[in-house]
Protein backbone atom coordinates (compact mmCIF):
# COMPACT_ATOMS: atom_id res chain seq x y z
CA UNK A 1 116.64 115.83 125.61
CA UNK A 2 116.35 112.20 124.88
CA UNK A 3 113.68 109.79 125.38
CA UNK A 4 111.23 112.45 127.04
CA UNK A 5 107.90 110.78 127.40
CA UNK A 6 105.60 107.97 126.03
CA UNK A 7 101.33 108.07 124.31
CA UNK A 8 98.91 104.90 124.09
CA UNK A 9 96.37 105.82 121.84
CA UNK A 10 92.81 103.76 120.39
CA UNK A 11 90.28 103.66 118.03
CA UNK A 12 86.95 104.23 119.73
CA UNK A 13 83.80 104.96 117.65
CA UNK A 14 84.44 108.39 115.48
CA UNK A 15 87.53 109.10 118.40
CA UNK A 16 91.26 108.77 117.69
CA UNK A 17 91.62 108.29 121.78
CA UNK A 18 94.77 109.44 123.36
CA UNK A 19 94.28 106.72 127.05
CA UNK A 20 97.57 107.95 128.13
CA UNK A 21 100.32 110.79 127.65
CA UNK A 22 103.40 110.88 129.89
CA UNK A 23 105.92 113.78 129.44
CA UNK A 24 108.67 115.21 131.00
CA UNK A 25 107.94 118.32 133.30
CA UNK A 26 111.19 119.58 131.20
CA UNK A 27 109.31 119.56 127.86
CA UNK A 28 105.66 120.17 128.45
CA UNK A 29 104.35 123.19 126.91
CA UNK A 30 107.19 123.09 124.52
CA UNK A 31 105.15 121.91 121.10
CA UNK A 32 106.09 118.24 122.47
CA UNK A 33 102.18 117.62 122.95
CA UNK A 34 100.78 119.01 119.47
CA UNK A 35 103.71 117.11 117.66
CA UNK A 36 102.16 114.02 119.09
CA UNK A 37 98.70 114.79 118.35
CA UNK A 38 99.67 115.76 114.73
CA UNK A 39 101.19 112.81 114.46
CA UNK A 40 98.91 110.79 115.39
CA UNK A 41 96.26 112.72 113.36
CA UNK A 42 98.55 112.15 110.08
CA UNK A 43 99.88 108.40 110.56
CA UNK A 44 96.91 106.73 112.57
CA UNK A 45 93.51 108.17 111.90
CA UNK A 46 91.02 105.66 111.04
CA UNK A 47 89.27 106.66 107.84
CA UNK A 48 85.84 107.18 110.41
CA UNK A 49 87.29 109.19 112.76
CA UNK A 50 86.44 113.01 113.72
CA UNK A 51 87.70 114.11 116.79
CA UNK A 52 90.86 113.34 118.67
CA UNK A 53 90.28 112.65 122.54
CA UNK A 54 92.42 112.92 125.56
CA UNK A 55 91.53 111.19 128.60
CA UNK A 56 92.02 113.42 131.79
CA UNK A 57 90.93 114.14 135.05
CA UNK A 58 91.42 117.47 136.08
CA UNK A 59 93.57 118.46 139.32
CA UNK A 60 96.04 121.02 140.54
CA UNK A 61 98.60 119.37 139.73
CA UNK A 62 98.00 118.82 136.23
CA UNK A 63 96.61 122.22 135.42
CA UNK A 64 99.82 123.08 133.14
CA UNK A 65 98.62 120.06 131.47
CA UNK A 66 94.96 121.26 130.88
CA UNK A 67 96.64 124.83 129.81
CA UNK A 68 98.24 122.82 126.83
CA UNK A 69 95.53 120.61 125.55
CA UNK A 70 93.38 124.33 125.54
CA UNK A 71 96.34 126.06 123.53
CA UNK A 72 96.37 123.18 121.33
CA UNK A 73 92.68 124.04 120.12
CA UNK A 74 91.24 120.80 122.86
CA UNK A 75 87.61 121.91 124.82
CA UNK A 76 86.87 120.35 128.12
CA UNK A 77 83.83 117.51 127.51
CA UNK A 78 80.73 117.57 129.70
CA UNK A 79 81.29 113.43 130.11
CA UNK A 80 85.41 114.25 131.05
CA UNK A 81 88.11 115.09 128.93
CA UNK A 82 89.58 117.12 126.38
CA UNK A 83 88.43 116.83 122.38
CA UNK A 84 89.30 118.47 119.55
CA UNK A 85 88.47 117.81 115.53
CA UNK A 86 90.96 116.02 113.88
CA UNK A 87 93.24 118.64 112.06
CA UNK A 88 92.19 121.22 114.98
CA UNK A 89 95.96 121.51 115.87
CA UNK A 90 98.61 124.55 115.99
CA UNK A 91 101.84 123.58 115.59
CA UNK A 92 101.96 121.03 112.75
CA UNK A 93 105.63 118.93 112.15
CA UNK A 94 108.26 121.72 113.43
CA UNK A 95 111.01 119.22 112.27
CA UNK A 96 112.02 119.67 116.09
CA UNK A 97 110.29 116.90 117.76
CA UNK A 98 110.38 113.59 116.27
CA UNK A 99 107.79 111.38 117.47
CA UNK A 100 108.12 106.98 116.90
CA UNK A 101 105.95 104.65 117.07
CA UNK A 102 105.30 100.91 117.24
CA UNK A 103 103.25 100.78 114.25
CA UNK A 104 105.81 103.11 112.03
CA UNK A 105 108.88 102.50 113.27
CA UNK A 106 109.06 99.07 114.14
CA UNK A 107 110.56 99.77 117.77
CA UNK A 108 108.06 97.70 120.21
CA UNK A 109 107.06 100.69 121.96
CA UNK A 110 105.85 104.36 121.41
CA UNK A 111 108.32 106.57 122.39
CA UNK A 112 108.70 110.53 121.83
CA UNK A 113 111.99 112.24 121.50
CA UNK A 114 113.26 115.98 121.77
């Protein structure tokens, strides 16, 4: 598939915060999203942090979205968004998806390929 999407994530408090994920329609659904969260789980947690966060706002548009972040063990937040404890994940480091980053790779920019 190629370059298939991009994540911006941040330290905030006891949150690994994911501020933005953009995937292709082509790959959502497809393990894409857990790989990323597992990644960032296993390269980027700060030693303090308990629960990774995804900001979203919920509309019918993005409810295939919403179906993910549930399958991938997230719970909807009274305050907004999606959180889940760190570790919380299903489907681990498949070997299918490999996920780069700025901070690992030394490419600039986080990218995600499939």
């Amino acid at each position: 598939y190629g370059l298939i999407g991009f994540g911006m994530a941040r330290h905030s408090g006891q949150d690994l915060e994911i501020q933005d994920l953009m995937l292709s329609c082509r790959v959502q659904g497809k393990l894409v999203e857990d790989a990323f969260f597992t990644h960032l789980e296993s390269h980027h947690k700060p030693n303090d942090a308990v629960r990774l966060r995804v900001n979203f706002t919920e509309t019918k548009r993005n409810q295939p979205a919403r179906q993910v972040l549930e399958s991938t063990g997230f719970e909807k937040l009274e305050e907004g968004g999606f959180a889940r404890e760190i570790g919380g994940g299903n489907a681990g480091t498949s070997g299918i998806v490999r996920v780069k980053c700025a901070a690992c790779c030394d490419i600039g920019a986080a990218v995600l390929n499939g």
